[in-house]
Protein backbone atom coordinates (compact mmCIF):
# COMPACT_ATOMS: atom_id res chain seq x y z
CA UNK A 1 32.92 8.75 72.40
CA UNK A 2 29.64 9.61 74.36
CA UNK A 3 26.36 10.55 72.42
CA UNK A 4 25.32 13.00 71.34
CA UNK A 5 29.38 14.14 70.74
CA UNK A 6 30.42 17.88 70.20
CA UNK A 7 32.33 18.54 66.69
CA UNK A 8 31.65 22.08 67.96
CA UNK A 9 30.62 23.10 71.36
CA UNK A 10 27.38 24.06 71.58
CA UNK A 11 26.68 24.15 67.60
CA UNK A 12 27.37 21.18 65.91
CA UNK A 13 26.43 18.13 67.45
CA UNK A 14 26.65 14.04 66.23
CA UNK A 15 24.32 12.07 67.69
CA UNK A 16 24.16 8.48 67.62
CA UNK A 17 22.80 4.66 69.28
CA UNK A 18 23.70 1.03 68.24
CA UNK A 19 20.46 -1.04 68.77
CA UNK A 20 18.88 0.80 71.38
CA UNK A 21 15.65 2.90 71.09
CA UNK A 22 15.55 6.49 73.27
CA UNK A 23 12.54 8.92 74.06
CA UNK A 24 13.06 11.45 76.15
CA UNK A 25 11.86 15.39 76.83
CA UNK A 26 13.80 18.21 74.60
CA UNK A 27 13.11 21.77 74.89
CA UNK A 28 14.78 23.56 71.92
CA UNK A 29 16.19 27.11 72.21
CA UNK A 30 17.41 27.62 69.22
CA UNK A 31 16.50 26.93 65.31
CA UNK A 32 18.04 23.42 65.16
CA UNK A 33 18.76 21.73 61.79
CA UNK A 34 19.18 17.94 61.35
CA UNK A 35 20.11 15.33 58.88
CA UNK A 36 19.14 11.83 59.72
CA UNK A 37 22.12 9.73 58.46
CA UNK A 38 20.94 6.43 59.68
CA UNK A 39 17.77 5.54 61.35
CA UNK A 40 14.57 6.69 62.47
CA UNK A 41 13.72 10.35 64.39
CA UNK A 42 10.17 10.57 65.27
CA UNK A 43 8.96 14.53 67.06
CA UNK A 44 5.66 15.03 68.97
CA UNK A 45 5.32 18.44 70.04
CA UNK A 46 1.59 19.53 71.26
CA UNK A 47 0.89 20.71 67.61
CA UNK A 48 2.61 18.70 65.52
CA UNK A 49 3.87 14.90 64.95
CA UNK A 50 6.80 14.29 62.40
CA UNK A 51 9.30 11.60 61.23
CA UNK A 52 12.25 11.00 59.32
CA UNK A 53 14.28 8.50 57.83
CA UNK A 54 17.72 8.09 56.99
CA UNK A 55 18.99 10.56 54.32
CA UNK A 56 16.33 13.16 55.56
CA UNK A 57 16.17 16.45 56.64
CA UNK A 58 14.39 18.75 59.40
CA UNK A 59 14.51 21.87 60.53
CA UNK A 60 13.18 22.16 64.51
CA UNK A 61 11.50 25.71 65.58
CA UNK A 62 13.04 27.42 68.84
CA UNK A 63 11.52 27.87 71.70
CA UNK A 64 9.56 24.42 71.74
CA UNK A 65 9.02 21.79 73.89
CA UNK A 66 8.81 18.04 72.47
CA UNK A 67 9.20 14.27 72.50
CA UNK A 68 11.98 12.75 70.40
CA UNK A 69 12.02 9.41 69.94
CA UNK A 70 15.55 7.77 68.15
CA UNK A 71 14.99 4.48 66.87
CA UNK A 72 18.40 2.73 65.36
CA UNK A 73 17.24 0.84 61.47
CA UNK A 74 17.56 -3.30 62.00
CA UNK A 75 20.82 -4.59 62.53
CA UNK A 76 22.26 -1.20 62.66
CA UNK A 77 22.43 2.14 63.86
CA UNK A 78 20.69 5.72 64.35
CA UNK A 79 23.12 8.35 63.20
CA UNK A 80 21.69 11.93 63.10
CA UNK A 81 24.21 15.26 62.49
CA UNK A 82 22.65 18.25 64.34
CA UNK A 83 23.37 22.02 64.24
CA UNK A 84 21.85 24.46 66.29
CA UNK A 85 21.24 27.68 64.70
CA UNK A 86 22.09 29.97 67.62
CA UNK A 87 20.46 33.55 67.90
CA UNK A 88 23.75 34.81 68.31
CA UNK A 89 25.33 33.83 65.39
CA UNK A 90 22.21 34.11 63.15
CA UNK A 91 22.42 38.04 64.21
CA UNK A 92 25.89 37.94 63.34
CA UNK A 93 25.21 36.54 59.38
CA UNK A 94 22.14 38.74 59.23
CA UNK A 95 24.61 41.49 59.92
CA UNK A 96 27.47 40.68 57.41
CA UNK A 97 24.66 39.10 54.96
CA UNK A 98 22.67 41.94 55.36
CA UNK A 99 19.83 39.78 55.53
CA UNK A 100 16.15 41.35 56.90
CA UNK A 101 13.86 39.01 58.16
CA UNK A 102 10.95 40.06 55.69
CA UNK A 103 7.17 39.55 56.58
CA UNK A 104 5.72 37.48 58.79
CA UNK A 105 6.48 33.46 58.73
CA UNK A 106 3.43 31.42 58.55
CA UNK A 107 4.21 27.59 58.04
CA UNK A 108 4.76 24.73 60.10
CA UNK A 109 7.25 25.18 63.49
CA UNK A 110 8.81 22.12 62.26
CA UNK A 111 8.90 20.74 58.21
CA UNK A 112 10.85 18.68 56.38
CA UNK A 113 13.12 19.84 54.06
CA UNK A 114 13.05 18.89 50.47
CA UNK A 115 15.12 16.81 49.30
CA UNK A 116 18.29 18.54 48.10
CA UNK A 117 21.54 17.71 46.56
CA UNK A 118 23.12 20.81 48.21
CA UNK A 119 22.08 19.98 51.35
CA UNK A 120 22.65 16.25 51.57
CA UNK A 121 26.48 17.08 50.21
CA UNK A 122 26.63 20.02 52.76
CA UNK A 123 26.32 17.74 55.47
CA UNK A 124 28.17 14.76 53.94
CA UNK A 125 31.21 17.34 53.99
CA UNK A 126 30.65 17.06 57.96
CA UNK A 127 29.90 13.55 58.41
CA UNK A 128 33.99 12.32 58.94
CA UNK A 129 34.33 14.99 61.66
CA UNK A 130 31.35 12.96 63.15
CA UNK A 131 32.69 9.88 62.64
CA UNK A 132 36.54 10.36 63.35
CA UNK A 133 37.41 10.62 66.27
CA UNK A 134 40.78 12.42 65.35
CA UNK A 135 39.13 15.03 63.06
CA UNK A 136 38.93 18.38 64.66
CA UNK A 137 36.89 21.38 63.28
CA UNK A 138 38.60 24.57 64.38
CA UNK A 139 35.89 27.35 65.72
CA UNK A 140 36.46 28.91 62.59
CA UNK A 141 35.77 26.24 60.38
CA UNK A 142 32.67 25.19 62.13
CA UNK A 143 31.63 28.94 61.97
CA UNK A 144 31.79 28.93 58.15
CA UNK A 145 30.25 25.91 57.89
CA UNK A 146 26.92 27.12 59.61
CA UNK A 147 26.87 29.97 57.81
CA UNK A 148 27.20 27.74 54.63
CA UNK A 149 24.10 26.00 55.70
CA UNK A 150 22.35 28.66 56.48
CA UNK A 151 22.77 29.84 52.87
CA UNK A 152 21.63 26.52 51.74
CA UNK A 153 18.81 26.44 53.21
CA UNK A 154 17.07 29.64 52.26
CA UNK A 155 18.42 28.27 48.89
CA UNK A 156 16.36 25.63 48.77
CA UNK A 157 13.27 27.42 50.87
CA UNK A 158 13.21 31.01 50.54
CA UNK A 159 10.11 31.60 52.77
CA UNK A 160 12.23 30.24 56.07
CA UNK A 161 14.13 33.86 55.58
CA UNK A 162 11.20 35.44 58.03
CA UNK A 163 11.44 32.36 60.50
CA UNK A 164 14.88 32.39 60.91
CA UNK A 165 15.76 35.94 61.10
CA UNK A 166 12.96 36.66 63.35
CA UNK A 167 14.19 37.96 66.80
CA UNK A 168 11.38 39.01 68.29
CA UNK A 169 11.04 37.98 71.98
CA UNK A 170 8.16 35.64 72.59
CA UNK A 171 4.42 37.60 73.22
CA UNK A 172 2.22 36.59 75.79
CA UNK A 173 0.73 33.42 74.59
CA UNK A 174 -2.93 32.37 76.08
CA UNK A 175 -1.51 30.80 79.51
CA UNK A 176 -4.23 28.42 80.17
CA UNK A 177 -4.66 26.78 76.54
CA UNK A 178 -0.44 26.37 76.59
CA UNK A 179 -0.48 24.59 79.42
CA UNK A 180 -3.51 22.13 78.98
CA UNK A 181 -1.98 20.97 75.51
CA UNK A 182 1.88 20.90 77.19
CA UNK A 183 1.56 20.34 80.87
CA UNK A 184 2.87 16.33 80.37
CA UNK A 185 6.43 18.06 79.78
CA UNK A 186 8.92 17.40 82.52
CA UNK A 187 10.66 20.86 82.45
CA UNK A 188 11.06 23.12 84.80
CA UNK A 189 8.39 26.00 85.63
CA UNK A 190 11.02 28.43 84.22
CA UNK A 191 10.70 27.12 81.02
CA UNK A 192 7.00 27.16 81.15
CA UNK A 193 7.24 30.93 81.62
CA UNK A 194 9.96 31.62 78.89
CA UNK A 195 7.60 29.32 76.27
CA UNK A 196 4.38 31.47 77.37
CA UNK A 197 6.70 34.88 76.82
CA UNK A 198 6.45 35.88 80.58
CA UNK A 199 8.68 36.27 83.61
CA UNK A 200 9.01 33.52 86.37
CA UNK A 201 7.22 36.16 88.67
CA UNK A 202 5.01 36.91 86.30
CA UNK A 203 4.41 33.35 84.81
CA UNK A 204 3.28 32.54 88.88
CA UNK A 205 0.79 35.20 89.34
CA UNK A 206 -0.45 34.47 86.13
CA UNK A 207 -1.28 30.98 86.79
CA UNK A 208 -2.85 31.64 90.05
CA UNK A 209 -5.12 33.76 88.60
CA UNK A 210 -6.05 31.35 85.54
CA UNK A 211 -6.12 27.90 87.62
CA UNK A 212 -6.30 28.61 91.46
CA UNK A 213 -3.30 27.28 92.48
CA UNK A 214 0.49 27.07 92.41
CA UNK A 215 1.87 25.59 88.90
CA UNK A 216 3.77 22.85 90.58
CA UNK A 217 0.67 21.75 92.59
CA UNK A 218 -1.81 22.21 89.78
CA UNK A 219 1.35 20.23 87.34
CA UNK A 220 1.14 17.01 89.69
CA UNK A 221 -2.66 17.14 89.71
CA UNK A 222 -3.01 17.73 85.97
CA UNK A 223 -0.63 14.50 85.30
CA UNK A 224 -2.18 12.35 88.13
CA UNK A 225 -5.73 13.08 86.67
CA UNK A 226 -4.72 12.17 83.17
CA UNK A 227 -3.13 8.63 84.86
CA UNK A 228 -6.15 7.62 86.82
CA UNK A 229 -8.04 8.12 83.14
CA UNK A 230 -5.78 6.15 81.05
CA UNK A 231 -5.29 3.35 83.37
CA UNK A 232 -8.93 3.28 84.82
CA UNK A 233 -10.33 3.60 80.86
CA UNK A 234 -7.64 2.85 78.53
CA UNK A 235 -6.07 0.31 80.78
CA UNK A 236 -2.64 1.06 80.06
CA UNK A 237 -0.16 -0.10 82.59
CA UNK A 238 1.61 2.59 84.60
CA UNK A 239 5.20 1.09 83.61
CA UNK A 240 4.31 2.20 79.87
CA UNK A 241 3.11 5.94 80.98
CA UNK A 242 4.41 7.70 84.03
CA UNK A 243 7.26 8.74 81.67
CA UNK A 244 5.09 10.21 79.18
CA UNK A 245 3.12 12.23 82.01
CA UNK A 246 6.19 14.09 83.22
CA UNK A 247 6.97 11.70 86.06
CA UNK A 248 10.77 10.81 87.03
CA UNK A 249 10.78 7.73 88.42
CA UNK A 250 7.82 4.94 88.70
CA UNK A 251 8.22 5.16 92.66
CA UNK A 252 7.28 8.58 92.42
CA UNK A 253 4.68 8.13 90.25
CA UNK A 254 3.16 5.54 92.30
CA UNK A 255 3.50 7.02 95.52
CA UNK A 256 1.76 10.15 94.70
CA UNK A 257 -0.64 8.32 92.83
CA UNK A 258 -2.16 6.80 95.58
CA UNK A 259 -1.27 9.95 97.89
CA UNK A 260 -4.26 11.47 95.52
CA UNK A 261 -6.61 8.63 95.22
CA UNK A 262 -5.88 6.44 98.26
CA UNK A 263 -5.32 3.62 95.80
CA UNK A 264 -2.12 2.62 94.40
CA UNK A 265 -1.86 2.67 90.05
CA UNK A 266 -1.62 -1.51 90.00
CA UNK A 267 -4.89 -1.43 92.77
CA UNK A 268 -6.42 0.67 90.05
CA UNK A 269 -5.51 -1.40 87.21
CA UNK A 270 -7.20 -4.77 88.76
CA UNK A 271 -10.50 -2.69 89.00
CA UNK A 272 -13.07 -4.50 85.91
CA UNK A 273 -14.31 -1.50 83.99
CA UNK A 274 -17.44 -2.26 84.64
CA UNK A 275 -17.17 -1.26 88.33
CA UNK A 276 -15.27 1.43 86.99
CA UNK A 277 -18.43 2.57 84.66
CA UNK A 278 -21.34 1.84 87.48
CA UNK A 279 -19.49 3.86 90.45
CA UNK A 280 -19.04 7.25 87.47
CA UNK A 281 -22.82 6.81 86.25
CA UNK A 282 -23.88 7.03 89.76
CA UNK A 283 -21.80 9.87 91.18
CA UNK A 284 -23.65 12.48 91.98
């Protein structure tokens, strides 16, 4: 079975690792709500940090770029049931549920959901199509079973009625402030311009206006900048951070590195800080 493993395509996911901890880049489209079974789940978005533990709950904001880091417990596992509330289908049981949206939300893109005996059995109900690999859930079922949640949840918090009936394309968000606080992200410039509620086209002439230059070029000096100032001052290694700043592959990272700075990130590294603090007080 591969991870994460679709009980139904493009809704209900299980996700899971045996002794091995994973970060990577998501971007989330959709309203996405998650039970950690087993193990730890750890979010940094630009605004927020959160974490969860097994037998915890979270519900995920769309249109958001973030870090997740899985972590399996000691000696075991990290098991997490996921279920993305799609736009389409949330129109569809505001529809038939004759649900309106209400005023306007004002909490947290991301919170942890209380803890609730509703909940935790909802999901148990799903947890052997997870873990069986000959249990099917017809479209229908799975269908029902969202909308069950969905139910649930407002149950248990009312208030999330505005956030998750809200389909309202995303405004024009302040360009350059967005991109300062998310530029580390290694996503494509097309989902820079969705997140910032603008076209590609107009995403592009945006940014040349605010910053001068092209967003890829501006992207690569952005990250490169924020390198040379952890490694020259922090003295992290560039093994533990050319991940973090958006970079593929430590080859890449390396070679533009010193492409930039005529130096190469290890050359850097073996620099004493006090050089380092002499050669910035005397800059002109």
């Amino acid at each position: 079975m591969e991870s994460p493993a679709e009980i139904l395509p493009g809704v209900i996911f299980y996700s899971y690792l045996s002794r091995e901890r994973k970060q990577k880049v998501c971007f989330w489209n959709h309203h996405t709500l998650i039970l950690q079974a087993s193990g730890k789940f750890f979010l940094e978005t630009s605004a927020q940090s959160i974490s969860m533990s097994g037998g915890e709950m979270m519900l995920i904001g769309k249109n958001q770029l973030g870090t997740l880091t899985k972590t399996p417990v000691q000696e075991g596992n990290y098991e997490t049931i996921v279920i993305s509330l799609q736009e389409d289908l949330m129109r569809r049981i505001a529809l038939e549920e004759k649900i309106e949206s209400g005023g306007k939300y004002v909490g947290p893109p991301n919170l942890l959901i209380p803890v609730n005996e509703f909940l935790q059995g909802y999901f148990q109900s799903i947890v052997p199509y997870a873990r069986s690999s000959g249990a099917t859930m017809t479209d229908e079922m799975g269908i029902l079973k969202v909308k069950e949640g969905v139910k649930l949840l407002l149950l248990a918090l009312p208030a999330l009625r505005s956030y998750l009936f809200d389909f309202a394309e995303p405004h024009k968000i302040d360009l350059e402030k967005f991109m300062l606080n998310n530029f580390q992200f290694n996503v494509p410039v097309e989902k820079f311009a969705q997140l910032t509620g603008r076209s590609l086209a107009g995403f592009k002439r945006d940014f040349q206006k605010t910053f001068g230059v092209p967003p890829r070029q501006w992207l690569l000096g952005r990250r490169l900048e924020a390198a040379k100032f952890l490694i020259e001052n922090k003295r992290q290694k560039p093994s533990m951070i050319y991940l973090d700043l958006g970079f593929e592959s430590l080859s890449h990272f390396s070679h533009s590195f010193k492409k930039k700075f005529g130096k190469a990130p290890t050359e850097v590294m073996q620099i004493p800080v006090e050089k380092i603090m002499f050669v910035s007080r005397n800059e002109p």
